[in-house]
Protein backbone atom coordinates (compact mmCIF):
# COMPACT_ATOMS: atom_id res chain seq x y z
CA UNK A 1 0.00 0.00 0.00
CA UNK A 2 1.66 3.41 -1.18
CA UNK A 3 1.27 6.83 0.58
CA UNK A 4 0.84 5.55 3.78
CA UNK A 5 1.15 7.36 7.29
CA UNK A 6 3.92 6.12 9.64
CA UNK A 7 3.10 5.38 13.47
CA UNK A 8 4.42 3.23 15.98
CA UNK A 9 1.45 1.39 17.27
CA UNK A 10 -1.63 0.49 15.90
CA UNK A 11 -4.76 -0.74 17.94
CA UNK A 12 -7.46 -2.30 16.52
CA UNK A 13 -10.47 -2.20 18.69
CA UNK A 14 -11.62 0.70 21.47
CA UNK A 15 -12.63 -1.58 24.15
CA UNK A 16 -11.37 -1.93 27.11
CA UNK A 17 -8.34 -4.24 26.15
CA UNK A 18 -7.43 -1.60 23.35
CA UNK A 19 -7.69 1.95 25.56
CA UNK A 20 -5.71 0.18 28.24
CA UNK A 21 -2.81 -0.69 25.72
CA UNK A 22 -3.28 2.80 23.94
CA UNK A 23 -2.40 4.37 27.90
CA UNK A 24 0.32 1.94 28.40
CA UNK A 25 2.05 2.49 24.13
CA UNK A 26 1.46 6.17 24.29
CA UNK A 27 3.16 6.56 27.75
CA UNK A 28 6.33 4.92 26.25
CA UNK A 29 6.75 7.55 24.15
CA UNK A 30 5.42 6.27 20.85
CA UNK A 31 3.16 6.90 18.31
CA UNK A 32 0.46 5.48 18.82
CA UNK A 33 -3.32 5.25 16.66
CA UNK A 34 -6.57 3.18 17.71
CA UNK A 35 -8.91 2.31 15.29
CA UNK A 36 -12.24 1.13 15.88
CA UNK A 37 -16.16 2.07 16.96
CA UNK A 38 -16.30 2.57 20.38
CA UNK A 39 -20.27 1.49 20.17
CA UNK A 40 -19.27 -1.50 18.79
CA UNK A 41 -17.56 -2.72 22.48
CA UNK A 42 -19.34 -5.21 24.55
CA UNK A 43 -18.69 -2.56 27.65
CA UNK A 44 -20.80 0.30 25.57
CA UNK A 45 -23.94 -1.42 26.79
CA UNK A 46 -22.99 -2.94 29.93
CA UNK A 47 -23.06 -2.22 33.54
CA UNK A 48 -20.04 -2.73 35.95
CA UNK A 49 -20.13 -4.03 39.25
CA UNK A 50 -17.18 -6.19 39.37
CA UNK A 51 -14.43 -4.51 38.59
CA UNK A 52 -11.71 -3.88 41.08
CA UNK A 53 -12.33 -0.57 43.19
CA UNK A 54 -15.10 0.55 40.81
CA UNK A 55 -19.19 -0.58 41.25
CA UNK A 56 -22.42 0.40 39.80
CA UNK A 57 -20.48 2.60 37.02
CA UNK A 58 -21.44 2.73 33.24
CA UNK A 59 -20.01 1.07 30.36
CA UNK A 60 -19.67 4.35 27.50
CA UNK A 61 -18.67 6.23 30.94
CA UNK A 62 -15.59 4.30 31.38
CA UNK A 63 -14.95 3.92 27.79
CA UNK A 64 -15.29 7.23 27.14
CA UNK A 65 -12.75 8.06 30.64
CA UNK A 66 -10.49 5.57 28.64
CA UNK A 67 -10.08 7.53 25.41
CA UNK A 68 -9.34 10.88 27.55
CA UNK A 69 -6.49 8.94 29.63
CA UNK A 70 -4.93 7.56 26.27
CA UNK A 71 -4.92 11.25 24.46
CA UNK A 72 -3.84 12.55 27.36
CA UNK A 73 -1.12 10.41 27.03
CA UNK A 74 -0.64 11.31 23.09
CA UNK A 75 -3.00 8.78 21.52
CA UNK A 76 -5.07 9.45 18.72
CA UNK A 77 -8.67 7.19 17.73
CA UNK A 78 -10.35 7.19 14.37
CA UNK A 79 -13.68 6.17 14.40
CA UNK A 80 -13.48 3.69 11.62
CA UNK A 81 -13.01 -0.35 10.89
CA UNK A 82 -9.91 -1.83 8.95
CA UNK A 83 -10.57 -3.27 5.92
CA UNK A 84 -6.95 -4.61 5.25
CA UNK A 85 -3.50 -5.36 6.47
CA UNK A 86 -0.68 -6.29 4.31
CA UNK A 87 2.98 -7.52 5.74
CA UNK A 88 5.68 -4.84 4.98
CA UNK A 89 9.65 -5.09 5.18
CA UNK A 90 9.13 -3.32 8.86
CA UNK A 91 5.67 -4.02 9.99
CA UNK A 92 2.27 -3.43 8.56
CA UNK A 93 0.08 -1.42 6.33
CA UNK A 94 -3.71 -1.06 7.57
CA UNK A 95 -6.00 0.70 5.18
CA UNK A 96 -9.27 2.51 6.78
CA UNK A 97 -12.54 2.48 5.54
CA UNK A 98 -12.06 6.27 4.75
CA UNK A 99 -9.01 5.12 2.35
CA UNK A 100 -6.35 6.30 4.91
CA UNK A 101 -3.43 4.09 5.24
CA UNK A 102 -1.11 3.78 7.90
CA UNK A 103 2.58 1.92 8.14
CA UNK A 104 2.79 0.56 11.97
CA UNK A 105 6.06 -0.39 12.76
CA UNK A 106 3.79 -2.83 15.60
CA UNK A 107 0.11 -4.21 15.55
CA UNK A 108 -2.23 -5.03 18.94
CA UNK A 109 -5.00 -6.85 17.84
CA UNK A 110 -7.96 -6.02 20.37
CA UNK A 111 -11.43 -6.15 18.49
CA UNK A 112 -13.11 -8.54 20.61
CA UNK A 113 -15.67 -10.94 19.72
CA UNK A 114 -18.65 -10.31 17.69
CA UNK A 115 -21.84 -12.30 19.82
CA UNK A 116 -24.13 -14.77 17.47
CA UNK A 117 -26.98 -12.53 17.40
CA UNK A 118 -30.76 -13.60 17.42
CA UNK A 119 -31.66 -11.21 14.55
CA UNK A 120 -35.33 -11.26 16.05
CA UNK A 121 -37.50 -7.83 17.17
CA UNK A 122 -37.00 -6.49 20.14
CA UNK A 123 -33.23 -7.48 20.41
CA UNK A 124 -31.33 -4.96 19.37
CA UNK A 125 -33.90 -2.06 21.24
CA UNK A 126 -33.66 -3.79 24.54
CA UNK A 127 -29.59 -4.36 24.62
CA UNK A 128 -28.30 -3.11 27.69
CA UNK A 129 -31.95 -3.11 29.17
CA UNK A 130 -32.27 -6.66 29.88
CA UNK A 131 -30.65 -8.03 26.56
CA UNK A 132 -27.30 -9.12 27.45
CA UNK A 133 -24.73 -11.11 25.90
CA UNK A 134 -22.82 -12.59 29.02
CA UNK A 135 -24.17 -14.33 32.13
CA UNK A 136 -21.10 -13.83 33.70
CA UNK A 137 -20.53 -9.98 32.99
CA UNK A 138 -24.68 -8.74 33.83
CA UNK A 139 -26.27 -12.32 35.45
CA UNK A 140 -26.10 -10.37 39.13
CA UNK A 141 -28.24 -7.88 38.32
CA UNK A 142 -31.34 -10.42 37.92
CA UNK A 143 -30.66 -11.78 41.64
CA UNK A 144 -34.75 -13.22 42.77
CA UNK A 145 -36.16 -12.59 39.16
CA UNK A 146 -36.83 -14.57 35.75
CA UNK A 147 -34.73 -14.53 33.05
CA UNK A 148 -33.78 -16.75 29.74
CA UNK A 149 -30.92 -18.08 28.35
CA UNK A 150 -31.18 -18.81 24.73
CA UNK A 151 -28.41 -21.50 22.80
CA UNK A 152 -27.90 -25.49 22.58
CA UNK A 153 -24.19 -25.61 23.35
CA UNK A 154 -22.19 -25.68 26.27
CA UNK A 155 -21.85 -21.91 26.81
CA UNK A 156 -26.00 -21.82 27.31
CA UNK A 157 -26.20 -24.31 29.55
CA UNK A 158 -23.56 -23.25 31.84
CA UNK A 159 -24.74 -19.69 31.94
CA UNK A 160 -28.18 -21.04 32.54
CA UNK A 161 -26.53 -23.00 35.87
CA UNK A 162 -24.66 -20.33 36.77
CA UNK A 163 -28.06 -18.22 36.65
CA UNK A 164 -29.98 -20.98 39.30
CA UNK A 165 -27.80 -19.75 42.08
CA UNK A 166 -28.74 -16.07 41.30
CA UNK A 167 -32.24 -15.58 39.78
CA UNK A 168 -35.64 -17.04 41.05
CA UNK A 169 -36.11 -18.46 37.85
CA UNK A 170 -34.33 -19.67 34.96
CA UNK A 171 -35.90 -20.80 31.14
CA UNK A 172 -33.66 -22.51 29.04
CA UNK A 173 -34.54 -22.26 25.07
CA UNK A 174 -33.01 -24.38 22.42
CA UNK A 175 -34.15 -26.03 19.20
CA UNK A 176 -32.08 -29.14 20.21
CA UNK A 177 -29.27 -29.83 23.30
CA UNK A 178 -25.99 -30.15 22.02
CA UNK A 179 -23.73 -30.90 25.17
CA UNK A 180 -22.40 -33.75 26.88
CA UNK A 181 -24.05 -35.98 29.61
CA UNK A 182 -23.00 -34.58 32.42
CA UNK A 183 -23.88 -31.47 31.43
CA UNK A 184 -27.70 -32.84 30.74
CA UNK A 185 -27.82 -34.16 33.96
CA UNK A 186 -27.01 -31.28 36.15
CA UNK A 187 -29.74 -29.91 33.80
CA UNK A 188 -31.84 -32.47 35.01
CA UNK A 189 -31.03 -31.95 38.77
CA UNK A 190 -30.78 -28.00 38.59
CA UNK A 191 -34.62 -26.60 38.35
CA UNK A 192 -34.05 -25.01 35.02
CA UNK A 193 -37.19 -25.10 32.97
CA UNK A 194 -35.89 -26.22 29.83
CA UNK A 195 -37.88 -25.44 26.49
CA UNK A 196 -36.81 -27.44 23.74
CA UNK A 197 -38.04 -27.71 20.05
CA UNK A 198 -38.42 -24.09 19.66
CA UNK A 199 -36.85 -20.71 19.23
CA UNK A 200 -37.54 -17.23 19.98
CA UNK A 201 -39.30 -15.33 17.85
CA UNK A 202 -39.20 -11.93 19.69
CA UNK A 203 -38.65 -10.11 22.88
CA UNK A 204 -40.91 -7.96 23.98
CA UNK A 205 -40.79 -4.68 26.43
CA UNK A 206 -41.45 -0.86 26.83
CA UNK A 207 -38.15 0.43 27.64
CA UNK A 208 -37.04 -2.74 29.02
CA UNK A 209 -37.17 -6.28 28.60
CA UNK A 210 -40.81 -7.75 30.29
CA UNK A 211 -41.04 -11.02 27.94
CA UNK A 212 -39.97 -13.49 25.29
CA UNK A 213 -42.24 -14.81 22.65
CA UNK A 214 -41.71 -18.32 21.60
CA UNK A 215 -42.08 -19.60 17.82
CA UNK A 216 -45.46 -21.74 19.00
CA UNK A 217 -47.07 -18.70 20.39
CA UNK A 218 -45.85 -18.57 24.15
CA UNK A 219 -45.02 -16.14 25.93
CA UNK A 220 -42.15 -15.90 28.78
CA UNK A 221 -42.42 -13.50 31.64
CA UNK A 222 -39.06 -12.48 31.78
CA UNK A 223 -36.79 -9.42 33.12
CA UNK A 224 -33.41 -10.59 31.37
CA UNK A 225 -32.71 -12.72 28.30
CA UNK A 226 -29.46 -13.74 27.65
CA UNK A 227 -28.02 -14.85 24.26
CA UNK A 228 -25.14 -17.45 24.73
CA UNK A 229 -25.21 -18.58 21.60
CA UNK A 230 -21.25 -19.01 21.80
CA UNK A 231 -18.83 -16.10 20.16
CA UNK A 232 -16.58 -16.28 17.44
CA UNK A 233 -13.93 -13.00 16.82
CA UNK A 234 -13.38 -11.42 13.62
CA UNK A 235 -10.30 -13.95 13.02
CA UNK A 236 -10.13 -13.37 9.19
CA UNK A 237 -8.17 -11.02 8.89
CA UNK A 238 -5.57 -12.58 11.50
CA UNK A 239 -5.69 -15.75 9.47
CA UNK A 240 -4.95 -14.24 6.45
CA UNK A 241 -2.09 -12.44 8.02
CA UNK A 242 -0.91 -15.90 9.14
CA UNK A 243 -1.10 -15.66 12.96
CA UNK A 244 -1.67 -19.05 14.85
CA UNK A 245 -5.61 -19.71 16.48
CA UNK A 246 -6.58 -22.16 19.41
CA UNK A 247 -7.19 -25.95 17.93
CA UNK A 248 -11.00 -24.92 17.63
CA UNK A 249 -10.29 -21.70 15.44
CA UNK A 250 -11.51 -19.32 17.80
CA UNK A 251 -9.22 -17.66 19.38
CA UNK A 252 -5.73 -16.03 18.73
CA UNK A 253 -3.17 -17.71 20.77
CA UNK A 254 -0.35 -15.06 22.45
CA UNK A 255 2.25 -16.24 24.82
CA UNK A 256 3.41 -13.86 27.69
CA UNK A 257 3.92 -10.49 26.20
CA UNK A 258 0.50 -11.07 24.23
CA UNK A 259 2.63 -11.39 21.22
CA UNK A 260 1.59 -13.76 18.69
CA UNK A 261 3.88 -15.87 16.31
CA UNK A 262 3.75 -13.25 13.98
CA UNK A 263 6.85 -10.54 14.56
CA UNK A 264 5.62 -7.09 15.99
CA UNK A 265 1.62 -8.72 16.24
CA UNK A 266 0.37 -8.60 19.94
CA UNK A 267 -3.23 -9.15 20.77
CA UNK A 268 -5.53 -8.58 24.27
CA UNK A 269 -9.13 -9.27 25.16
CA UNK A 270 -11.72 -11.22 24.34
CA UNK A 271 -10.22 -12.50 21.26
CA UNK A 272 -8.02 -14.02 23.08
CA UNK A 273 -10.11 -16.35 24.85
CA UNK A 274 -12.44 -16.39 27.85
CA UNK A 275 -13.38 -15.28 30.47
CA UNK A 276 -15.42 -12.72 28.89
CA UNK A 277 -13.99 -10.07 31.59
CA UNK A 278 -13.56 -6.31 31.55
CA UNK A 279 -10.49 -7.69 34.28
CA UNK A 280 -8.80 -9.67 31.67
CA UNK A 281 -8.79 -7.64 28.99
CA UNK A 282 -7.60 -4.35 30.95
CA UNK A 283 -4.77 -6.65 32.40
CA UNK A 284 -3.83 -8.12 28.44
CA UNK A 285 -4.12 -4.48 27.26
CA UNK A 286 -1.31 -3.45 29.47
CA UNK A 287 1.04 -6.10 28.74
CA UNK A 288 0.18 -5.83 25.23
CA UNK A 289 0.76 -2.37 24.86
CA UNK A 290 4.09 -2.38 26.71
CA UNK A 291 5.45 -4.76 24.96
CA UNK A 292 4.08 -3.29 21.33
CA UNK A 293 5.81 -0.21 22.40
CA UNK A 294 8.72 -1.63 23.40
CA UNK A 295 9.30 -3.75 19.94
CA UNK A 296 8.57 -0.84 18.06
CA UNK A 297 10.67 1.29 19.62
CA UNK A 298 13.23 -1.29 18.41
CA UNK A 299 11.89 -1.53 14.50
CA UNK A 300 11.78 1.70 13.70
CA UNK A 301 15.63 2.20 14.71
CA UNK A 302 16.86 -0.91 13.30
């Protein structure tokens, strides 16, 4: 890619996981861009309540306390998804949807995962209102009341456990159970009312979620409805730039540094692997962004 911008450090992704390695980058005295929608985060929606030292505080509230901190620190954000990378002699070209191009000497990889949506009314209107995408991240904010998990796999079925020891009452909807006996069986034993042979065919709720409508006609009374319909990241473009996944092809794998087995690519956060946690991805940021610094610090003088 020709007329292209030099910079240190690029970021893909404005989550949590990509803010905290802008702050960490840009305090090493680098250049440093982030690219990405900060809407687009799983935090933009959520509510926090178990992060170290902070409770009851908004997702876009720390997101948006994140970008200040990093251009404070000398980052700079464009609003805008990549649509390529290409390897160069000393690092990598990333063109913008706008048609800007910039040469990064180093690459952190920090989009997250995109969640297998429903695509059904109601779901999109009611996220962050008792639509959520993680049992783990907003389950405690349901404690006495009903809610539904929706998926076949593993992921729904453990959420929908997990839920039993919080809510006072827990749906399960699938079209068919895909998970192993012992999974079934704590099913069985756990007082989950288990709808099978059916899907959802809306959620309903003024202002926030008050029930899900089944494909036969039923209707759920329900406060919270959560989609665990498993996660994959947007993993093309690492696979095309040759950077090694998990076994499953899920995941990027990063050793220590978050550096992948690509030279001068680091990655943090959720595509990284569970757990889906604002915790884990801050942490991976930091290490990721030190160490992204650090390498390019070395590229560009070599």
């Amino acid at each position: 890619m020709e007329n292209s911008q030099p910079i240190d450090v690029a970021i893909l992704g404005s989550g949590p996981a990509g803010l905290q390695a802008a702050i960490h980058a840009a305090r090493k005295k680098v250049t440093v861009i982030v690219l990405g929608k900060e809407a687009k985060s799983s935090l933009f929606h959520a509510h926090i309540e178990n992060f170290c030292c902070m409770f009851d505080v908004a997702g876009d509230q720390m997101l948006e306390n994140g970008r200040k901190q990093a251009a404070g620190f000398g980052a700079r954000f464009l609003d805008e998804d990549v649509l390529a990378i290409e390897p160069q002699a000393k690092g990598y070209a990333i063109k913008t949807e706008s048609g800007v191009i910039y040469s990064a000497a180093a690459l952190i990889i920090a989009t997250g995962t995109q969640r297998n949506r429903l695509g059904v009314p109601g779901e999109k209107d009611l996220l962050g209102k008792g639509v959520s995408y993680c049992v783990d991240c907003d389950g405690h904010f349901y404690k006495g009341e009903s809610v539904a998990v929706v998926g076949n796999e593993s992921a729904a079925v453990d959420g929908a456990l997990t839920l039993t020891e919080i809510a006072g009452k827990v749906h399960l909807i699938c079209d068919q159970l895909e998970v192993s006996e012992n999974l079934k069986n704590k099913l069985v034993n756990s007082g989950v009312v288990v709808h099978t042979g059916t899907k959802v065919k809306a959620i309903e709720g003024s202002g926030k979620v008050e029930g899900v409508v089944l494909d036969g006609g039923e209707t759920l009374s329900v406060t919270g409805v959560f989609i665990e319909q498993g996660a994959k990241g947007l993993l093309q473009l690492a696979t095309n730039l040759g950077i090694l996944l998990d076994p499953e092809m899920r995941y990027i794998q990063t050793d220590k540094q978050q550096a992948t087995n690509m030279a001068g690519i680091f990655a943090a956060g959720d595509i990284c692997g569970p757990p889906w946690q604002m915790a884990k991805a801050v942490g991976e940021g930091c290490v990721a962004g030190v160490h992204a610094a650090t390498f390019a610090k070395a590229r560009r003088t070599s």
